[in-house]
N, C-alpha and C. Protein backbone atom coordinates (compact mmCIF):
# COMPACT_ATOMS: atom_id res chain seq x y z
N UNK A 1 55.20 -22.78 -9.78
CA UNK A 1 54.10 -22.52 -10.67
C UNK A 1 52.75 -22.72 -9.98
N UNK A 2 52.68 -23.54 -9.31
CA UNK A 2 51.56 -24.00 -8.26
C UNK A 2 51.06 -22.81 -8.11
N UNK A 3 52.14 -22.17 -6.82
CA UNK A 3 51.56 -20.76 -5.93
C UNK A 3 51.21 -20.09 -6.83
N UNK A 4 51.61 -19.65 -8.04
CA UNK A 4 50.75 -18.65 -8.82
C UNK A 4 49.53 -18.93 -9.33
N UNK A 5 49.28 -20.15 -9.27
CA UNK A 5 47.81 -20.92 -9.44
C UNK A 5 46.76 -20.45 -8.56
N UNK A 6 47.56 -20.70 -7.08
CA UNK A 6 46.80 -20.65 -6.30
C UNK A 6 46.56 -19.17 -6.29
N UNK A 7 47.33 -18.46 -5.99
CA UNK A 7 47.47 -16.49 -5.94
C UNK A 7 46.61 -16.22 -6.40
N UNK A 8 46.46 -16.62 -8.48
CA UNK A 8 45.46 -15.85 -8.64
C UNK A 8 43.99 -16.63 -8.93
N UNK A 9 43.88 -17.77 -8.06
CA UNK A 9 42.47 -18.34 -8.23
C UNK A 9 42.42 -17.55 -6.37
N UNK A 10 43.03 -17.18 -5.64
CA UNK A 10 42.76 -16.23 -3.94
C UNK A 10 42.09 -15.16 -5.23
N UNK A 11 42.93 -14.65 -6.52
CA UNK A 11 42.61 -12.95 -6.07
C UNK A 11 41.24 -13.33 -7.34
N UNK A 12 40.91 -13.77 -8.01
CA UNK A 12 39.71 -14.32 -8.62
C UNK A 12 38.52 -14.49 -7.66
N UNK A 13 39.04 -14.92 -6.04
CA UNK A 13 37.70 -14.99 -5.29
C UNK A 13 37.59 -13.96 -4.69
N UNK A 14 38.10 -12.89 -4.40
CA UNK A 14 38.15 -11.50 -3.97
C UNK A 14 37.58 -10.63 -5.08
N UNK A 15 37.78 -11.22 -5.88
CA UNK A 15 37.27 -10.07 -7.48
C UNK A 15 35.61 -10.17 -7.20
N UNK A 16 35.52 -12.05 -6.94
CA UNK A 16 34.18 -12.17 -7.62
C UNK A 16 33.35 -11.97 -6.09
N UNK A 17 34.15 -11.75 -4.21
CA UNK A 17 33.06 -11.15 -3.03
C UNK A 17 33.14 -9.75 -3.91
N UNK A 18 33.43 -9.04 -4.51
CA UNK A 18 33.20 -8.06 -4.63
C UNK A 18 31.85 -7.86 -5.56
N UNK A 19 31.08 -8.79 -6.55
CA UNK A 19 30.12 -8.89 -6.82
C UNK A 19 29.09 -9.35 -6.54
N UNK A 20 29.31 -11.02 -6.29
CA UNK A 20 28.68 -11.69 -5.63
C UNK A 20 27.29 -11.52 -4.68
N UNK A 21 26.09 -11.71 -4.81
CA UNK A 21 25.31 -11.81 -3.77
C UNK A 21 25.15 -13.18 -3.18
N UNK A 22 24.88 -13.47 -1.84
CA UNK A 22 24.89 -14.63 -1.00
C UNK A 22 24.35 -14.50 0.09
N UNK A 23 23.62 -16.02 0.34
CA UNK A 23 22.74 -15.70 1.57
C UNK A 23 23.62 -16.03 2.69
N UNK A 24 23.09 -15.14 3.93
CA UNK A 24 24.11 -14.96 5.22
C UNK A 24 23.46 -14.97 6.12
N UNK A 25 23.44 -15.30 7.29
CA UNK A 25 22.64 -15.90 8.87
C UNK A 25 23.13 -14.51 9.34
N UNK A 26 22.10 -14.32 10.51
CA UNK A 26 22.13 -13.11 11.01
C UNK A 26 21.97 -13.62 12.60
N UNK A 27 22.49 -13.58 13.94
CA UNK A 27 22.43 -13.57 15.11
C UNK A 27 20.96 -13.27 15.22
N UNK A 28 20.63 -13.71 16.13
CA UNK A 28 19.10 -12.57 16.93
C UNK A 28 19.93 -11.56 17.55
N UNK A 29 18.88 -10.73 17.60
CA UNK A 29 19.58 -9.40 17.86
C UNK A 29 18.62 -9.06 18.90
N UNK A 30 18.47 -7.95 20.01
CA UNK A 30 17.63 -7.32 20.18
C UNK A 30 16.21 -6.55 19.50
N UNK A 31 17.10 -6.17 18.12
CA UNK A 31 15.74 -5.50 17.14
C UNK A 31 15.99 -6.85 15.88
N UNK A 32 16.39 -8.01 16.18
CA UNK A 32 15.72 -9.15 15.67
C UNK A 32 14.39 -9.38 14.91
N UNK A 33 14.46 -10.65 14.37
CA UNK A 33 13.00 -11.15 13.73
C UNK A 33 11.90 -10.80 15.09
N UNK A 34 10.96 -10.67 14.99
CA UNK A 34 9.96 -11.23 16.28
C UNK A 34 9.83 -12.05 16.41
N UNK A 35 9.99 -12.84 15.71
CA UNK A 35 9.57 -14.45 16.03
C UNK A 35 10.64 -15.08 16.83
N UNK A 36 11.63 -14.12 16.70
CA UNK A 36 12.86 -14.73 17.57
C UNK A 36 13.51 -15.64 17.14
N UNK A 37 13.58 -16.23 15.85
CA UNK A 37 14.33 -17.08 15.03
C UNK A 37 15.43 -16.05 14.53
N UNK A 38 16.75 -16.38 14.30
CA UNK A 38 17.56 -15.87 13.48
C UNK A 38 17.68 -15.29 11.97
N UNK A 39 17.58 -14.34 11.32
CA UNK A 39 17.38 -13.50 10.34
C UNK A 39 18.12 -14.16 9.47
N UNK A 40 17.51 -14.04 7.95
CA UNK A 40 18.59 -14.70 6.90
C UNK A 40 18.28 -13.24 5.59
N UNK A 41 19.47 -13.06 4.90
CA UNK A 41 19.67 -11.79 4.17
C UNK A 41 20.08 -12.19 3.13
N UNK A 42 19.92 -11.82 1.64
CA UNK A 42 20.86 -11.84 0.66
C UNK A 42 22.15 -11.02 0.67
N UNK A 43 23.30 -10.99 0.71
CA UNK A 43 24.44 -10.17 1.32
C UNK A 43 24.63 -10.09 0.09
N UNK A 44 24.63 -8.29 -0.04
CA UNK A 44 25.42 -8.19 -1.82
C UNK A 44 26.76 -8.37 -2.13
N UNK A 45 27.61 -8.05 -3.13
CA UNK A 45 29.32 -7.90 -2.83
C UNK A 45 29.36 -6.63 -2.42
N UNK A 46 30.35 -5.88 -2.33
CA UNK A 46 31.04 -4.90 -1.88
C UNK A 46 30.68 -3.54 -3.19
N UNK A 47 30.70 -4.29 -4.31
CA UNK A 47 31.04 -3.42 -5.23
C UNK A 47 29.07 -2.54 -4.73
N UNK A 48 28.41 -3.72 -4.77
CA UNK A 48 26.77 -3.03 -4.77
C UNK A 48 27.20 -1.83 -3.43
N UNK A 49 27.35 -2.34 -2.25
CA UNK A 49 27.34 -2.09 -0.87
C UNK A 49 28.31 -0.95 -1.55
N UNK A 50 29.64 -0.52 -1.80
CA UNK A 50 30.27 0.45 -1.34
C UNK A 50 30.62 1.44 -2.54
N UNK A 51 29.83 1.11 -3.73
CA UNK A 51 30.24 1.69 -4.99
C UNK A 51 28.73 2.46 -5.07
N UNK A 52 27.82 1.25 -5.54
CA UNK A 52 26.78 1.81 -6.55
C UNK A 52 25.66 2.39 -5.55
N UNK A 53 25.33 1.52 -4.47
CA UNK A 53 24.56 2.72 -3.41
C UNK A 53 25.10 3.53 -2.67
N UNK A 54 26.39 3.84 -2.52
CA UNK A 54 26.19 5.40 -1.77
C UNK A 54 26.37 6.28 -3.75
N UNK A 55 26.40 6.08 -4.38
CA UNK A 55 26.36 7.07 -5.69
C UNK A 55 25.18 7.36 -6.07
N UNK A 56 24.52 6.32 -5.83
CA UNK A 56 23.03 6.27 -6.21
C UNK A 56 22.43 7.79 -5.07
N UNK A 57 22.91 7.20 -3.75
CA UNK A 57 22.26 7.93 -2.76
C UNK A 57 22.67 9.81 -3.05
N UNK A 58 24.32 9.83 -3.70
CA UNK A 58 24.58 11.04 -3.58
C UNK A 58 24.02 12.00 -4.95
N UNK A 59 23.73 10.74 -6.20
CA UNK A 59 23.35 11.57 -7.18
C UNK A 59 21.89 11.95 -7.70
N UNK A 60 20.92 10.87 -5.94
CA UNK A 60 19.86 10.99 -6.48
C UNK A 60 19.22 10.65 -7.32
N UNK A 61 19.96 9.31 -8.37
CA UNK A 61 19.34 8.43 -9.29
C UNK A 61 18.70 6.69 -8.73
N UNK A 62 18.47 6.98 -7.08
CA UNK A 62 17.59 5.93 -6.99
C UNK A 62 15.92 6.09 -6.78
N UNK A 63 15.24 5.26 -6.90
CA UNK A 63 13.84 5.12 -7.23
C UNK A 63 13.53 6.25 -5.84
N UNK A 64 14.19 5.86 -4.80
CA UNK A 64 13.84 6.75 -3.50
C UNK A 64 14.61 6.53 -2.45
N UNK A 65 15.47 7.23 -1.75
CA UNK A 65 15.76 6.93 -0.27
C UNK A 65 14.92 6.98 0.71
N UNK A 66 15.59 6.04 1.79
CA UNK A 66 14.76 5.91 2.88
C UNK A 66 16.21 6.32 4.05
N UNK A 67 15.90 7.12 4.61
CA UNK A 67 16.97 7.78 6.03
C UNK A 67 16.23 7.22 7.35
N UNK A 68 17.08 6.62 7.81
CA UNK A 68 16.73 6.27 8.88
C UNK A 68 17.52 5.99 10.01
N UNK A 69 17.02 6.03 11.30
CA UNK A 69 18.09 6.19 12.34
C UNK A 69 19.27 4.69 12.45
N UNK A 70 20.22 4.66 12.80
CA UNK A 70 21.37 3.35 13.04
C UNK A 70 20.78 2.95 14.36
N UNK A 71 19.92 1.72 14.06
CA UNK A 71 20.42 1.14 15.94
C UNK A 71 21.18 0.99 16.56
N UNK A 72 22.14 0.83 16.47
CA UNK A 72 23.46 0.87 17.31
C UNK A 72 24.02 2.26 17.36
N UNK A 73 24.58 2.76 16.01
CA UNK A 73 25.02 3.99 16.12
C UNK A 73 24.54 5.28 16.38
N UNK A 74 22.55 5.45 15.78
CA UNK A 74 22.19 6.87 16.08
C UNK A 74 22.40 7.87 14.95
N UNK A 75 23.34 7.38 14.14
CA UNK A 75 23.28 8.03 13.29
C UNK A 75 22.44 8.02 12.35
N UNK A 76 21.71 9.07 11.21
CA UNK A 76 20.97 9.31 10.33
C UNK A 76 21.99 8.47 8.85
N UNK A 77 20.91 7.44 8.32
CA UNK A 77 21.58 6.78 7.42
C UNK A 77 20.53 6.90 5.76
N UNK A 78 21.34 6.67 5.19
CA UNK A 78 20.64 6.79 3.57
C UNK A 78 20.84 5.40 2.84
N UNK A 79 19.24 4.91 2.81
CA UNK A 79 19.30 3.78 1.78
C UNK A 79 18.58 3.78 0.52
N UNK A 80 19.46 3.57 -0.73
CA UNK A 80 18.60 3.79 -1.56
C UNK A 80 17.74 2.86 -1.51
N UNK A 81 16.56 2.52 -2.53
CA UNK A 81 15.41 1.95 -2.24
C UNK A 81 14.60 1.62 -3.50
N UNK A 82 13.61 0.66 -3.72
CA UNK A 82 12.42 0.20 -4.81
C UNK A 82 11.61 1.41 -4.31
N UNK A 83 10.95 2.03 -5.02
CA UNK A 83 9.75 2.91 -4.64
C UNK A 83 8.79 1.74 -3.57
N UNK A 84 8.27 2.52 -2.89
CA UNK A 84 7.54 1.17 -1.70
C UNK A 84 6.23 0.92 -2.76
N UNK A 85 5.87 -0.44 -2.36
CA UNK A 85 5.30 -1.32 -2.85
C UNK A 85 3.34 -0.76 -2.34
N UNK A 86 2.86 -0.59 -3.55
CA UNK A 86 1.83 0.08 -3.56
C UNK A 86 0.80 -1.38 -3.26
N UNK A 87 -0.54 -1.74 -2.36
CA UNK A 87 -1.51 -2.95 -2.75
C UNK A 87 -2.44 -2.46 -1.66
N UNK A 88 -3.48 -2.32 -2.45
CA UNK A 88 -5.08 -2.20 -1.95
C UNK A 88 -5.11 -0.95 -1.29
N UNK A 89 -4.47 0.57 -1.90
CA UNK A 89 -4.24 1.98 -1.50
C UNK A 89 -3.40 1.80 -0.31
N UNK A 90 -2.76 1.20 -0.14
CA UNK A 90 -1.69 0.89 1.04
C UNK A 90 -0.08 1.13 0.93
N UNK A 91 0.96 1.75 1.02
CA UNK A 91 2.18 1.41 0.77
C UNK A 91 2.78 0.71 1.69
N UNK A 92 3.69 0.32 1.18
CA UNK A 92 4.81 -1.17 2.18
C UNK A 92 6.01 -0.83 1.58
N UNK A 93 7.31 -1.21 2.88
CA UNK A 93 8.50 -1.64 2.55
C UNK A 93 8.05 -3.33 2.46
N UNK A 94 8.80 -3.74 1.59
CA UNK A 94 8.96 -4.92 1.31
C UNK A 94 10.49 -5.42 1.06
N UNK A 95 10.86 -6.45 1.60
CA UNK A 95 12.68 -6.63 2.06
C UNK A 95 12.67 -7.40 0.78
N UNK A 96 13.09 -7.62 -0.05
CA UNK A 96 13.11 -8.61 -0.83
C UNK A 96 14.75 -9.33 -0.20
N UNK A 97 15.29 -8.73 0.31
CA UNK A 97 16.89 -9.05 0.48
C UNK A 97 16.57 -10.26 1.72
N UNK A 98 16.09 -9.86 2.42
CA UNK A 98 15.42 -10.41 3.97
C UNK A 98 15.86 -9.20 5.23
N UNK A 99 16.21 -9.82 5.93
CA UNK A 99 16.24 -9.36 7.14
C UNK A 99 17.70 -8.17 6.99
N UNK A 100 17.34 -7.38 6.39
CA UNK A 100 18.91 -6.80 6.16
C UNK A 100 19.05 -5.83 6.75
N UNK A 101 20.38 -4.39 7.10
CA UNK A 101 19.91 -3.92 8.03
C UNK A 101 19.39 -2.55 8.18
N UNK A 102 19.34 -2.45 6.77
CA UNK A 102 17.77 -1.24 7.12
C UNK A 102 16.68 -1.66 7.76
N UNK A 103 16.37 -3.13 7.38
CA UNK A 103 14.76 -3.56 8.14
C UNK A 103 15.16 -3.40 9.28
N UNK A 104 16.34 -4.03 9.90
CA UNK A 104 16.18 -3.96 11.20
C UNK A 104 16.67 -2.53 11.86
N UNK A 105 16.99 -1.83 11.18
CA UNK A 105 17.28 -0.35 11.67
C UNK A 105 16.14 0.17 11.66
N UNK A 106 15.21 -0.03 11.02
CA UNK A 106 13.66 0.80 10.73
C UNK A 106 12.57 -0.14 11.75
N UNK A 107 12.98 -1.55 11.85
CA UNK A 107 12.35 -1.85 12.79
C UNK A 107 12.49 -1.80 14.25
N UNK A 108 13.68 -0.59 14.48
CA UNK A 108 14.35 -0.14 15.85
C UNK A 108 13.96 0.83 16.20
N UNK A 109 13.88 2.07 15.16
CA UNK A 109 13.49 3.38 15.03
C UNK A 109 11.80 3.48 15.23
N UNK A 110 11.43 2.78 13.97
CA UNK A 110 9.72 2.97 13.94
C UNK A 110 9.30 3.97 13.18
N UNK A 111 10.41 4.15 12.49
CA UNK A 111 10.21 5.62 11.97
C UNK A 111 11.33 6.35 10.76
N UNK A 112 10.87 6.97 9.84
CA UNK A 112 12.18 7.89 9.29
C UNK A 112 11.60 8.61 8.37
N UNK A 113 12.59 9.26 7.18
CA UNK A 113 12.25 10.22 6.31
C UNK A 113 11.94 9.54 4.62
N UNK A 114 11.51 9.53 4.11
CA UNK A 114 11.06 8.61 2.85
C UNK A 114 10.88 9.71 1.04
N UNK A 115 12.40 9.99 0.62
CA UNK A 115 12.70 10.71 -0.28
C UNK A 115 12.17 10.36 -1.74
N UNK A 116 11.36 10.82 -2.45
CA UNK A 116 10.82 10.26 -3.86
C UNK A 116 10.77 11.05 -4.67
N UNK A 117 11.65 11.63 -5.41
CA UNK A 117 11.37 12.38 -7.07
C UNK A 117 11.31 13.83 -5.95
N UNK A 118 12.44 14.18 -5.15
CA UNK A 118 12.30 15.34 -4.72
C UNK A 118 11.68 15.67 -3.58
N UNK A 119 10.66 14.66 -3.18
CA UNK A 119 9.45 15.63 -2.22
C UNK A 119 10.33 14.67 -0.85
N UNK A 120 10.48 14.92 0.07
CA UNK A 120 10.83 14.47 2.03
C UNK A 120 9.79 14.40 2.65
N UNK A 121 9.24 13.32 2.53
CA UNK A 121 7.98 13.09 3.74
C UNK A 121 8.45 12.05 5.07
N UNK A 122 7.78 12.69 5.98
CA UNK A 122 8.54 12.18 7.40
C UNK A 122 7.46 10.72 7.35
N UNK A 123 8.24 10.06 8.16
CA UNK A 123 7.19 8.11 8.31
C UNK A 123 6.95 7.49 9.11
N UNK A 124 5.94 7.00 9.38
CA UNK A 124 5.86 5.80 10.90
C UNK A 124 5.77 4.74 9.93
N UNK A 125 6.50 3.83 10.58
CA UNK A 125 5.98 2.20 10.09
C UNK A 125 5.50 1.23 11.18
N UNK A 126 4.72 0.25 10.75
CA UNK A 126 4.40 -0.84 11.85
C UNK A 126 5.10 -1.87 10.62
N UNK A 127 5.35 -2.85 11.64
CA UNK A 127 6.33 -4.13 10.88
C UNK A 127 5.49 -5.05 11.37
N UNK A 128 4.42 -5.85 9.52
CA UNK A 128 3.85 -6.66 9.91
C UNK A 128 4.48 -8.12 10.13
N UNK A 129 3.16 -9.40 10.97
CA UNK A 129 3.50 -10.35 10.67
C UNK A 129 2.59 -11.25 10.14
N UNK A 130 3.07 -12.44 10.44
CA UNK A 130 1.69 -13.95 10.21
C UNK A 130 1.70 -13.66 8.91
N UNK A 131 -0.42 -13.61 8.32
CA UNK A 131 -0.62 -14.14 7.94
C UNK A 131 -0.76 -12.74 7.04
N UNK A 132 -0.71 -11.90 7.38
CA UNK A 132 -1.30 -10.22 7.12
C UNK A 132 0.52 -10.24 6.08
N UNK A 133 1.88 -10.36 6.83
CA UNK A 133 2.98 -10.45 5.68
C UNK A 133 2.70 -11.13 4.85
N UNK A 134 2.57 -12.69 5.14
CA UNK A 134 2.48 -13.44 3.68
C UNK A 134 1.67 -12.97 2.88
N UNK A 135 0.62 -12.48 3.02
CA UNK A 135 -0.61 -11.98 2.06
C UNK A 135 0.26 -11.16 0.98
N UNK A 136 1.17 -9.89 1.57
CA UNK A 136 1.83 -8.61 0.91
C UNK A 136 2.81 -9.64 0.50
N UNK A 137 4.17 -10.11 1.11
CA UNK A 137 4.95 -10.84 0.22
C UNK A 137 4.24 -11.78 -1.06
N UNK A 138 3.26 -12.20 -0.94
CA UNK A 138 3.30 -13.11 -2.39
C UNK A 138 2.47 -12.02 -3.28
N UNK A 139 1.88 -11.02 -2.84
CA UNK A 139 1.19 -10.01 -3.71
C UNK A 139 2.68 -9.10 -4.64
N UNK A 140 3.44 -9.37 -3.96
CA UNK A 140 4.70 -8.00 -4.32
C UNK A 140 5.50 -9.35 -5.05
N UNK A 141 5.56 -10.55 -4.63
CA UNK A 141 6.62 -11.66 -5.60
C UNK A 141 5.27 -11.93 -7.17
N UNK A 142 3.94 -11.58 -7.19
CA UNK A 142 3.00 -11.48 -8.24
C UNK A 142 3.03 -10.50 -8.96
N UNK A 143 3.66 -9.22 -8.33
CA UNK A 143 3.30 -7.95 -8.84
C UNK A 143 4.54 -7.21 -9.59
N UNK A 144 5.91 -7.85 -8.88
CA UNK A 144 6.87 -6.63 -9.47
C UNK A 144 7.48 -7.78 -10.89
N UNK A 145 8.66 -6.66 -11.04
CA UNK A 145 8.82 -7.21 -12.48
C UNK A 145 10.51 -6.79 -12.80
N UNK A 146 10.85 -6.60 -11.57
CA UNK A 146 12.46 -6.33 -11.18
C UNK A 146 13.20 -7.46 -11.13
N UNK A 147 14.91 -7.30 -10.99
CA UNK A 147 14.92 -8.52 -10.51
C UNK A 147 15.52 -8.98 -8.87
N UNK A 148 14.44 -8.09 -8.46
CA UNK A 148 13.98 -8.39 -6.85
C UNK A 148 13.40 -10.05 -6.94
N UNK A 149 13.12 -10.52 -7.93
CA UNK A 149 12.66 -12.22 -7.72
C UNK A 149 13.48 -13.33 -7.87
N UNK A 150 14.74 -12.75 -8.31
CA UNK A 150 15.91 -13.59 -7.90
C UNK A 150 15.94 -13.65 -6.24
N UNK A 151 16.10 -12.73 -5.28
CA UNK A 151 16.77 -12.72 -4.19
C UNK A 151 14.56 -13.65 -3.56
N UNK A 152 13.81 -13.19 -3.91
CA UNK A 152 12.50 -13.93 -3.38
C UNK A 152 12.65 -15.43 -3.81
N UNK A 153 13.11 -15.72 -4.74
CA UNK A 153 13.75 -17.31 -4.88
C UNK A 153 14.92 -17.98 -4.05
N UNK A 154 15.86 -16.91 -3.94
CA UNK A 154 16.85 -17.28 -2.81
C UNK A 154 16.30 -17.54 -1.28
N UNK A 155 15.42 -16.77 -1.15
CA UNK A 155 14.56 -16.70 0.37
C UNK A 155 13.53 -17.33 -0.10
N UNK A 156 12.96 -18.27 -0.64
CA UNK A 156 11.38 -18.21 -0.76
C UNK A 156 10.66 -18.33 0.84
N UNK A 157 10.79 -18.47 1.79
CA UNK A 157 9.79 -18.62 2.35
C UNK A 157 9.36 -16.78 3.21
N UNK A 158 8.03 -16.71 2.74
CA UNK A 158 7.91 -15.27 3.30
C UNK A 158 8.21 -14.60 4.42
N UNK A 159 8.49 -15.53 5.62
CA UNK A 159 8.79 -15.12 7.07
C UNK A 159 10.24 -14.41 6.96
N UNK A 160 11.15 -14.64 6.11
CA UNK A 160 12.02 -14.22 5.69
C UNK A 160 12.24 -12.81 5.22
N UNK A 161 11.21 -12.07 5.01
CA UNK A 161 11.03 -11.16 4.17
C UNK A 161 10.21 -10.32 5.17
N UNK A 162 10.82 -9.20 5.92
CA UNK A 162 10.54 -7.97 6.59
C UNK A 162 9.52 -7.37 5.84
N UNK A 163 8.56 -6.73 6.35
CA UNK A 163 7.16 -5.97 5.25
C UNK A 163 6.78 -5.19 6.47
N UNK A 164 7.11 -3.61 6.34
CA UNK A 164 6.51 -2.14 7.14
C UNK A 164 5.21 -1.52 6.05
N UNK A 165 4.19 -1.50 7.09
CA UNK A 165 3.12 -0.39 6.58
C UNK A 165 3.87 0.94 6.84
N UNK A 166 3.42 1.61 6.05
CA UNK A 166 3.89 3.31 5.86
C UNK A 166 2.77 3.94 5.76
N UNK A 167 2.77 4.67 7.13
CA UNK A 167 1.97 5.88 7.73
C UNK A 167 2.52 7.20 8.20
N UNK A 168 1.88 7.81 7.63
CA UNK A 168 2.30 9.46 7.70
C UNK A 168 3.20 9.53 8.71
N UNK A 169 3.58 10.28 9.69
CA UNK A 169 4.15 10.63 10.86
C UNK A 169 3.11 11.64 11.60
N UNK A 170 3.11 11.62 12.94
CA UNK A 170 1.98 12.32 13.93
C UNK A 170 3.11 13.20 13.65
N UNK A 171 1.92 14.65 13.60
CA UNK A 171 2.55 16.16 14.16
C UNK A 171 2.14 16.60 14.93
């Protein structure tokens, strides 16, 4: 009777990685933090990761994708996305997750395609830091009203939290 205790309190914790979000340490990497400290992420379950964003991505019911190149792989990738974070006529990615790996795929590239209500505009980003991020992180943990402020409570400290200016692309 035990083992079946145990069996299904195993398949109860497999049910619930499949929902679950949790924070997870990230190696330095090459396209790493800059600061060169090790990256920390909210890791969603599986069900977010392998169900609801690629559906989102294929049916076109997220706020916006962002495509961008794989650092490692090269390949062209689709993330759905918060519409970027509008402050002082400026747009921003803002990570609320942390260091996850679109930031660091976009902070490899420098660059990608940025999909919203139909229209494909091509993108440069610069990936700020100091004092210029914290300013945008606590403006965007003041401003939104999602519940992107769960995962900014899980991370509170802003260094944690990847933030790209979004500029046109040179033609």
């Amino acid at each position: 009777m035990a083992g079946a205790a145990v069996a299904a309190a195993r398949s109860l914790n497999d049910w619930w990685d499949w929902l679950e979000p949790r924070i997870e340490r990230i190696e330095v990497d090459p396209h790493g933090a800059a600061d060169g400290r090790p990256g920390r992420y909210v890791h969603h379950g599986a069900l977010l990761r392998r169900v609801f964003n690629p559906l989102m991505v294929r049916i076109g019911r997220g706020n916006a994708v962002l495509f961008v190149r794989g650092r490692k792989s090269g390949k062209r990738l689709a993330v759905p996305m918060d519409p970027p974070f509008a402050w002082q006529g400026v747009r921003y990615f803002v990570s609320p997750l942390g260091d996850t790996h679109w930031a660091r795929n976009l902070r490899a590239a420098g660059e990608g395609e940025l999909r919203s209500q139909r229209h494909l505009e091509a993108i440069r980003t610069v990936e700020l830091h100091g004092a210029e991020r914290d300013a945008i992180v606590t403006a965007y943990a003041n401003t939104i009203t999602c519940g992107c402020k769960l995962y900014l409570r899980m991370l509170p400290n802003p260094a944690d939290h990847p933030v790209f200016r979004i500029e046109p692309a040179s033609t």
